[in-house]
C-alpha atoms as a PDB file:
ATOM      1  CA  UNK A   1       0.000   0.000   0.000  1.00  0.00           C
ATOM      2  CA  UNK A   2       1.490   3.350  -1.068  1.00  0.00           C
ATOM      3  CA  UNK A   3       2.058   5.927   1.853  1.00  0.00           C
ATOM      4  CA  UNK A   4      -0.538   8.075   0.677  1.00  0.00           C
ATOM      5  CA  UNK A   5      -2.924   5.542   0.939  1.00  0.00           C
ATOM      6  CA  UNK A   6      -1.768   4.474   4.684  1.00  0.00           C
ATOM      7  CA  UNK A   7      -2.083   8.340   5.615  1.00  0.00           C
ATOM      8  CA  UNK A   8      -5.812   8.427   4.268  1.00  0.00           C
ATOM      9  CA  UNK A   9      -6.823   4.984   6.124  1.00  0.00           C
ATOM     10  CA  UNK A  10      -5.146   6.209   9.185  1.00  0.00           C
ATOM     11  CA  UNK A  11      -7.113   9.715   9.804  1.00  0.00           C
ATOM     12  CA  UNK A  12     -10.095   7.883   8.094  1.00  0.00           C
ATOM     13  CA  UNK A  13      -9.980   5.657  11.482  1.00  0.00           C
ATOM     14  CA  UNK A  14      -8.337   8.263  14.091  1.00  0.00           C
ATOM     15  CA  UNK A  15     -10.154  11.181  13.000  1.00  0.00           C
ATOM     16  CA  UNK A  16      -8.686  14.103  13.068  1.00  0.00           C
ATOM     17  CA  UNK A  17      -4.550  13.947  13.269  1.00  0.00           C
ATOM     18  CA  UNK A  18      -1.415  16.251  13.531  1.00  0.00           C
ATOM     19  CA  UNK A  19       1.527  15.319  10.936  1.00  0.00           C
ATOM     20  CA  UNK A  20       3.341  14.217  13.942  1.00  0.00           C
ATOM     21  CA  UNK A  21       0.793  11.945  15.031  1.00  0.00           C
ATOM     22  CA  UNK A  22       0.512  10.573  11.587  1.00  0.00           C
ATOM     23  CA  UNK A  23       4.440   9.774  11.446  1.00  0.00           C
ATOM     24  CA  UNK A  24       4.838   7.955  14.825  1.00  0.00           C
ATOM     25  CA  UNK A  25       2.117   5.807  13.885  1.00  0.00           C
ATOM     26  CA  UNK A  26       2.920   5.401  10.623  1.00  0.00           C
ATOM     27  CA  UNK A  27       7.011   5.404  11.164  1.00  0.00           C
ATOM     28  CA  UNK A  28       8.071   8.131   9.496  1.00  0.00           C
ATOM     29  CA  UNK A  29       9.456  11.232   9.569  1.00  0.00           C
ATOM     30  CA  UNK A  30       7.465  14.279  10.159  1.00  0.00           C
ATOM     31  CA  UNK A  31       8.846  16.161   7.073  1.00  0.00           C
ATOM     32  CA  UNK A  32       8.121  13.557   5.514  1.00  0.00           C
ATOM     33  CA  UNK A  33       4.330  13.218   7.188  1.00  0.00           C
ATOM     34  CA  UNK A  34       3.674  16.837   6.317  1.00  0.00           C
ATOM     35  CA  UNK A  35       4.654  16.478   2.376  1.00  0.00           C
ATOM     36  CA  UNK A  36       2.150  13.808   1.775  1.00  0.00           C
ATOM     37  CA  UNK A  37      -0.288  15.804   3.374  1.00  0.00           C
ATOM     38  CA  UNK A  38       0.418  18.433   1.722  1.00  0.00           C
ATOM     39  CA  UNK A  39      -0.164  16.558  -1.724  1.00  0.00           C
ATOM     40  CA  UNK A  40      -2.810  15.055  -0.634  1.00  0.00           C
ATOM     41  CA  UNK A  41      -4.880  18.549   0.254  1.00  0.00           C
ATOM     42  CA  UNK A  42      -3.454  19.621  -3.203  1.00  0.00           C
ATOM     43  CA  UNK A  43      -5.661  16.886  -4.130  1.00  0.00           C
ATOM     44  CA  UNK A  44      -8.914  17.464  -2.719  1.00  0.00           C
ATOM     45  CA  UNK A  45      -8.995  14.650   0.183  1.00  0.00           C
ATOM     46  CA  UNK A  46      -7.484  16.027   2.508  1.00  0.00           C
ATOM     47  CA  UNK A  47      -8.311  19.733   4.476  1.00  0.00           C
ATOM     48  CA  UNK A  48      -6.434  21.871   7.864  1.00  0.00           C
ATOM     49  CA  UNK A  49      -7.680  23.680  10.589  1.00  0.00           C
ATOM     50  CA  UNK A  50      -4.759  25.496  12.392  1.00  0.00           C
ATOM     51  CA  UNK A  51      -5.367  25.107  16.035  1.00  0.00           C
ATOM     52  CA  UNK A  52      -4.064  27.567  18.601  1.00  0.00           C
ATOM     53  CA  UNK A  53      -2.022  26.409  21.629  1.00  0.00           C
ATOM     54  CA  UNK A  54      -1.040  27.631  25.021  1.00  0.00           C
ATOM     55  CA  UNK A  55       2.367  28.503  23.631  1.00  0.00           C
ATOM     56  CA  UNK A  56       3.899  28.528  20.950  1.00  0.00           C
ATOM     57  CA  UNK A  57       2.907  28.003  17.080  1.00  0.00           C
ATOM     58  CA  UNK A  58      -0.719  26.597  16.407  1.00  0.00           C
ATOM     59  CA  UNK A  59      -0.586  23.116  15.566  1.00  0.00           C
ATOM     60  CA  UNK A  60      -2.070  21.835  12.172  1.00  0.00           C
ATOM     61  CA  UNK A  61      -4.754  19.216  11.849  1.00  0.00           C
ATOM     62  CA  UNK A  62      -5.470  17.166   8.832  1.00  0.00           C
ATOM     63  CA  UNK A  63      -8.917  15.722   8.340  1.00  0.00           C
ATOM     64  CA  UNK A  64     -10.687  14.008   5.469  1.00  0.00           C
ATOM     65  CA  UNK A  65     -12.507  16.240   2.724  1.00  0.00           C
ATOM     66  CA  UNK A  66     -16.145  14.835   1.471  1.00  0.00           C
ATOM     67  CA  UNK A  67     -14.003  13.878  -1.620  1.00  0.00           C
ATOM     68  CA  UNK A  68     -11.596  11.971   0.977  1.00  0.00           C
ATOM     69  CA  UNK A  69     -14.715  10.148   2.340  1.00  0.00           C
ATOM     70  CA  UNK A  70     -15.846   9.410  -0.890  1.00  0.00           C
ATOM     71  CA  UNK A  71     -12.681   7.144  -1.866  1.00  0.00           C
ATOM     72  CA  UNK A  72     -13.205   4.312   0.718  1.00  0.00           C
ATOM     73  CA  UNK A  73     -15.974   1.858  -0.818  1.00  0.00           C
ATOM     74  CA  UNK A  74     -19.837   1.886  -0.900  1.00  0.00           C
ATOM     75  CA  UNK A  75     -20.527  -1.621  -2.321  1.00  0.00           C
ATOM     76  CA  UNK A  76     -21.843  -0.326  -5.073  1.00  0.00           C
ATOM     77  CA  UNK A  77     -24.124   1.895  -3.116  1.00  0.00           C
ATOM     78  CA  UNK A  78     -25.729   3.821  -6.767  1.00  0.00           C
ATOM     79  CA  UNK A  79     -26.751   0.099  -7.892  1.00  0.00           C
ATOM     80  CA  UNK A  80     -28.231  -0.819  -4.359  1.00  0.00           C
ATOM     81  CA  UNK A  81     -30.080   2.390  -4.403  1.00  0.00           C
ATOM     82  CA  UNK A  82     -31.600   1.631  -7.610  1.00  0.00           C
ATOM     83  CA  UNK A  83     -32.649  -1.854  -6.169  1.00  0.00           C
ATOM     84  CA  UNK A  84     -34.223  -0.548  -3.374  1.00  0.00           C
ATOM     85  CA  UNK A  85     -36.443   1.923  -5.577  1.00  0.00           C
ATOM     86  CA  UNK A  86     -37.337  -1.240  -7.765  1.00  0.00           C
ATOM     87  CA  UNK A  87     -38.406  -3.108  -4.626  1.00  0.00           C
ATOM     88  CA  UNK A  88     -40.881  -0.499  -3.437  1.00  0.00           C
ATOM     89  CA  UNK A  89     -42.389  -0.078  -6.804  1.00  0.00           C
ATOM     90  CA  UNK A  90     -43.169  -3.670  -7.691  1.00  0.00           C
ATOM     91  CA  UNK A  91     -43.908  -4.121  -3.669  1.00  0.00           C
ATOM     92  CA  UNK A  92     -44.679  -1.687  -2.195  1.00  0.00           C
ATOM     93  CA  UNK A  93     -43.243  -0.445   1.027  1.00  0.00           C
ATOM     94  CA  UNK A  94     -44.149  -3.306   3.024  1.00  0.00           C
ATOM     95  CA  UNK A  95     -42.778  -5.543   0.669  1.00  0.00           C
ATOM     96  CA  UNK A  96     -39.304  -3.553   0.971  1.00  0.00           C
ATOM     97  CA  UNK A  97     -39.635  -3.787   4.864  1.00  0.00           C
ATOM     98  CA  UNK A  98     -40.158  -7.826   4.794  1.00  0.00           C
ATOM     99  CA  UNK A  99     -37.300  -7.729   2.840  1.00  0.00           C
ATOM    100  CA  UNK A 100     -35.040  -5.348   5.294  1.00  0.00           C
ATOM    101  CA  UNK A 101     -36.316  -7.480   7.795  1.00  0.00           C
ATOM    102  CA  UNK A 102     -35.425 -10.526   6.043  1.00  0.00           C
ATOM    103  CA  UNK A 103     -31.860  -9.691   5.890  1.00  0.00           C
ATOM    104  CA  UNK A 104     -32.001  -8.201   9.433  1.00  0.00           C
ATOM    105  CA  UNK A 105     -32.963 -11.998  10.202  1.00  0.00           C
ATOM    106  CA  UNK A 106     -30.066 -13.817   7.604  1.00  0.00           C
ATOM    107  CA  UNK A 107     -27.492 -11.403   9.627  1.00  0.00           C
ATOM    108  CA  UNK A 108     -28.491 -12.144  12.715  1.00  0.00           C
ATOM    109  CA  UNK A 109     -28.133 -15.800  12.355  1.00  0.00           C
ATOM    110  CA  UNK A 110     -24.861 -15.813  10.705  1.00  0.00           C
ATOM    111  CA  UNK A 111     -23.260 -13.429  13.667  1.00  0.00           C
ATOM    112  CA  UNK A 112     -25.031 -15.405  16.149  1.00  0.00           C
ATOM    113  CA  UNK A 113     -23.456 -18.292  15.236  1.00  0.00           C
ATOM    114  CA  UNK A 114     -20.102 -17.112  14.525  1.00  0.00           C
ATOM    115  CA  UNK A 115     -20.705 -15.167  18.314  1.00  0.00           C
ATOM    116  CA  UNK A 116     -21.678 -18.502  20.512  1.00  0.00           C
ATOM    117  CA  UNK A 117     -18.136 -19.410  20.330  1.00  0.00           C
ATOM    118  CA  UNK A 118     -17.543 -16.641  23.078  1.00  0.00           C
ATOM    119  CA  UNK A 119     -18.333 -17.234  26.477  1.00  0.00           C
ATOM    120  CA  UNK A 120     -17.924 -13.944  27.793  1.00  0.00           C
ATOM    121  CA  UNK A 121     -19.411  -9.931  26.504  1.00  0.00           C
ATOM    122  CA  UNK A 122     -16.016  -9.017  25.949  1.00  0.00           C
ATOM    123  CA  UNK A 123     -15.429 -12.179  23.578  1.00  0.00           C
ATOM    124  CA  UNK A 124     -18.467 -11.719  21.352  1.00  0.00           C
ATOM    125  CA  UNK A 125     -17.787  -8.356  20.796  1.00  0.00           C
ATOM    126  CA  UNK A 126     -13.934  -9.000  19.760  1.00  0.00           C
ATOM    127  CA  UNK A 127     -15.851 -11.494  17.139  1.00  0.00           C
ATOM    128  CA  UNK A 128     -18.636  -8.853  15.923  1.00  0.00           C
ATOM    129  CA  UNK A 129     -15.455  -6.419  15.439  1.00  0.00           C
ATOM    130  CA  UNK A 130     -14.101  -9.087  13.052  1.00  0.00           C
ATOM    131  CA  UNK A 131     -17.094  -9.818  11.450  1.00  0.00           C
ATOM    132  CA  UNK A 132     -17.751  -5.906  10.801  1.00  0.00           C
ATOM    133  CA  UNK A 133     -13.918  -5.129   9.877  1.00  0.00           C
ATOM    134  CA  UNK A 134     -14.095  -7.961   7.234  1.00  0.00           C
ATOM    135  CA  UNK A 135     -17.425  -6.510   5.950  1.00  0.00           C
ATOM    136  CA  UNK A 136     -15.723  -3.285   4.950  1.00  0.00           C
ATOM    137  CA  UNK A 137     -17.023  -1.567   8.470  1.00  0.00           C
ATOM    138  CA  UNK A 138     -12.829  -0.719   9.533  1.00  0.00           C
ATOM    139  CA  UNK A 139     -14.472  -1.574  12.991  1.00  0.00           C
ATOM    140  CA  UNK A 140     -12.750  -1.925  16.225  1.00  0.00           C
ATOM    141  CA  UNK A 141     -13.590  -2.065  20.269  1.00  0.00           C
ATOM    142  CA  UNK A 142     -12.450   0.347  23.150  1.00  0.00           C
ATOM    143  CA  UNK A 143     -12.477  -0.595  26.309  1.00  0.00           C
ATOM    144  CA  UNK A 144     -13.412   1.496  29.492  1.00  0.00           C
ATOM    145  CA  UNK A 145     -13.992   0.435  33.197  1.00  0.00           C
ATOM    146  CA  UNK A 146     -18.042   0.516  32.611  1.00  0.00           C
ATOM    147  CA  UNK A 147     -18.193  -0.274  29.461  1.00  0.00           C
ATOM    148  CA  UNK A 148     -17.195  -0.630  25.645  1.00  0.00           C
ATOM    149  CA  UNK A 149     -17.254   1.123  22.325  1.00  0.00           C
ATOM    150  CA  UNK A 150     -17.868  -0.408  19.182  1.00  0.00           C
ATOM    151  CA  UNK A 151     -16.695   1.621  16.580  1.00  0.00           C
ATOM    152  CA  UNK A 152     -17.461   1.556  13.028  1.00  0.00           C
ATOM    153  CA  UNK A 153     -15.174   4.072  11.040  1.00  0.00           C
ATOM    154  CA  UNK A 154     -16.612   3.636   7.463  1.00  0.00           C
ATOM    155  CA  UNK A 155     -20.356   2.590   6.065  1.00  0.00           C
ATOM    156  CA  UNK A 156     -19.847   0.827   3.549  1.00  0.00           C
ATOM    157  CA  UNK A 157     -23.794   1.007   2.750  1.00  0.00           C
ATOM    158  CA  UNK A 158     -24.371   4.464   3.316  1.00  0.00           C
ATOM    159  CA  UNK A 159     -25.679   5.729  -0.034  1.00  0.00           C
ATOM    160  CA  UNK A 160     -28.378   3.167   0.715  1.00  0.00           C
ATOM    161  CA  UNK A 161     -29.142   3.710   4.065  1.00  0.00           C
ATOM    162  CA  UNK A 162     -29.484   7.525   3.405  1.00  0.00           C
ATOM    163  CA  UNK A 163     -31.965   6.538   0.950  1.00  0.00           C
ATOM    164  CA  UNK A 164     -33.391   3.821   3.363  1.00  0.00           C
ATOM    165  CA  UNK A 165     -33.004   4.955   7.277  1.00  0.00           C
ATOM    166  CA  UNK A 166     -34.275   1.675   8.347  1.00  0.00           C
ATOM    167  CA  UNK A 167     -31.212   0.001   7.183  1.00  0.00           C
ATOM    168  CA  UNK A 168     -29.677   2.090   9.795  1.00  0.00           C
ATOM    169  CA  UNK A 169     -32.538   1.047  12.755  1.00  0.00           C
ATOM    170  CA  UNK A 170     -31.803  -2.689  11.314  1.00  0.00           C
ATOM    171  CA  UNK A 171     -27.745  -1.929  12.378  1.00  0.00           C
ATOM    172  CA  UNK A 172     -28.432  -0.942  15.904  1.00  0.00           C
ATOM    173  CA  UNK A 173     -31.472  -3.511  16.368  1.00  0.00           C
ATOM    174  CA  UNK A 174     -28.910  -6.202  15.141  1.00  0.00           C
ATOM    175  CA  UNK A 175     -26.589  -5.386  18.056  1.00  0.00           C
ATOM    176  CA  UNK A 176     -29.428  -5.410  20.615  1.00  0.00           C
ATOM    177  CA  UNK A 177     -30.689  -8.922  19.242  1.00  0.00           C
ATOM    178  CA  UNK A 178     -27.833 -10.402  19.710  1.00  0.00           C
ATOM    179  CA  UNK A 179     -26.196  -8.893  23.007  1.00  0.00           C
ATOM    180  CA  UNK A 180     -29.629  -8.659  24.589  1.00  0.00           C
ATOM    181  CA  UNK A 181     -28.941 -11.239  27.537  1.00  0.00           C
ATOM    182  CA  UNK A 182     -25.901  -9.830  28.328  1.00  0.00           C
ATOM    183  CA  UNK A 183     -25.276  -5.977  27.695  1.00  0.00           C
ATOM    184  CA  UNK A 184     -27.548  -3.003  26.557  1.00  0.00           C
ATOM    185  CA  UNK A 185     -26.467  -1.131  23.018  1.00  0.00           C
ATOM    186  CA  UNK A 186     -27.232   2.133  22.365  1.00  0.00           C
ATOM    187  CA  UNK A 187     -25.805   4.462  19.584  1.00  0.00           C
ATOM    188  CA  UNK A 188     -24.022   7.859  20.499  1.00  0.00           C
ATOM    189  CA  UNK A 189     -22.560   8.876  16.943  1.00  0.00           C
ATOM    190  CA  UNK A 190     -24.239   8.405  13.383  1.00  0.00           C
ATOM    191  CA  UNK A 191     -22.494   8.846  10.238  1.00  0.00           C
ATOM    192  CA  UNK A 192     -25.639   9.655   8.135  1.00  0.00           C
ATOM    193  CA  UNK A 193     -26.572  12.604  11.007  1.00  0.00           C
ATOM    194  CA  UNK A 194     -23.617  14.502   9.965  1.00  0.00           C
ATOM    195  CA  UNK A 195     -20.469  13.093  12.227  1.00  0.00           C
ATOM    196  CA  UNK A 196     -17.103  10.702  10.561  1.00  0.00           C
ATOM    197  CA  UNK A 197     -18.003   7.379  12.651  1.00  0.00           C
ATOM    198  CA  UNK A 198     -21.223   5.172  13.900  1.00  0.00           C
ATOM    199  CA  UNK A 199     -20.401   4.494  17.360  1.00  0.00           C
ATOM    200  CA  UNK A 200     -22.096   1.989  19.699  1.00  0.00           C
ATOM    201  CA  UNK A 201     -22.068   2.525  23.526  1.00  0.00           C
ATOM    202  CA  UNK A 202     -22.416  -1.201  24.833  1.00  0.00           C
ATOM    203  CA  UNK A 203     -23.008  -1.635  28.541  1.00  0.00           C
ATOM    204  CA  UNK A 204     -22.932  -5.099  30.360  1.00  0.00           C
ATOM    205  CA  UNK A 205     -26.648  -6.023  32.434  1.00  0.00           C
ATOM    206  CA  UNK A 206     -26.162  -5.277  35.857  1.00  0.00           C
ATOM    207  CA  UNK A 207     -26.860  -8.492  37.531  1.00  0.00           C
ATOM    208  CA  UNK A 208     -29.679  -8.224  40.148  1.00  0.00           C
ATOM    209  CA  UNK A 209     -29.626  -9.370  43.598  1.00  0.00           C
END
């Protein structure tokens, strides 16, 4: 993978980064950080906002442009778009929600299975990170003392759930399905309501007395 293209996965999964950042994790050096950067704004995918510090010189942080967003895959999301519409016309919107529901049901089956492997909350979710990353989701987990994160950095069906929302309630119902004896999901970030990542906020069942 060329540089350039490690730079633009990188802040597509860290968010927003300084060219130093970028070069420790990528092991480089930060002159040479800050001139891919630089050819990649030239380009369009990447942009700056010059932060002020305390002291000294503000410090320069690179984000992904809409163009940048628009490099990492969709799946084909124009084509899926156009499938939905077709659904709905020949069946109507309940026909299109027996289908959504109907793959809500094949997913759910296929991660439960691949998830009774674990034996603990912690375990399943290392496996639905998997699952997700391998689905073109550049998921992964964070861990805090009350509970964990599941992060999804890219959509990889976002053209179609902009057109179809309840693609998006069939994500987040998905989770609760299949954690639903063991934790309680609820989504704090949305890609298609304006911010760079879907993030899940899973909390383990408080067991009662």
């Amino acid at each position: 993978m060329k540089t350039s293209d490690k730079i633009m996965q990188t802040i597509k999964r860290c968010g927003v980064m300084t060219a130093k950042q970028l070069a420790d994790e990528l092991g480089m050096t930060t002159m040479g950080a800050r001139q891919h950067l630089q050819g990649l704004e030239e380009s369009g995918l990447l942009s700056f906002d010059d932060v002020r510090a305390k002291v000294g010189r503000p410090t320069r942080h690179w984000s992904l442009t809409a163009k940048g967003h628009a490099q990492f895959s969709d799946r084909h999301g124009e084509l899926t778009v156009q499938l939905i519409d077709a659904v709905e016309s020949l069946y109507g919107a309940q026909g299109l929600a027996d289908i959504q529901r109907a793959r809500e049901t094949r997913l759910f089956e296929q991660y439960h299975d691949a998830l009774s492997h674990a034996s603990s909350l912690l375990g399943k979710l290392q496996i639905l990170v998997s699952l997700r990353e391998r689905e073109g989701y550049m998921a992964q987990l964070e861990t805090f003392d009350d509970g964990y994160l599941l992060i999804e950095n890219h959509c990889p069906i976002c053209k179609a759930a902009i057109h179809s929302p309840a693609l998006c309630q069939t994500e987040l119902t998905l989770f609760q399905r299949l954690l639903a004896t063991e934790a309680q999901v609820t989504r704090r970030e949305h890609i298609i309501a304006g911010q760079r990542r879907c993030a899940y906020w899973v909390e383990a069942q408080k067991i009662k007395d």
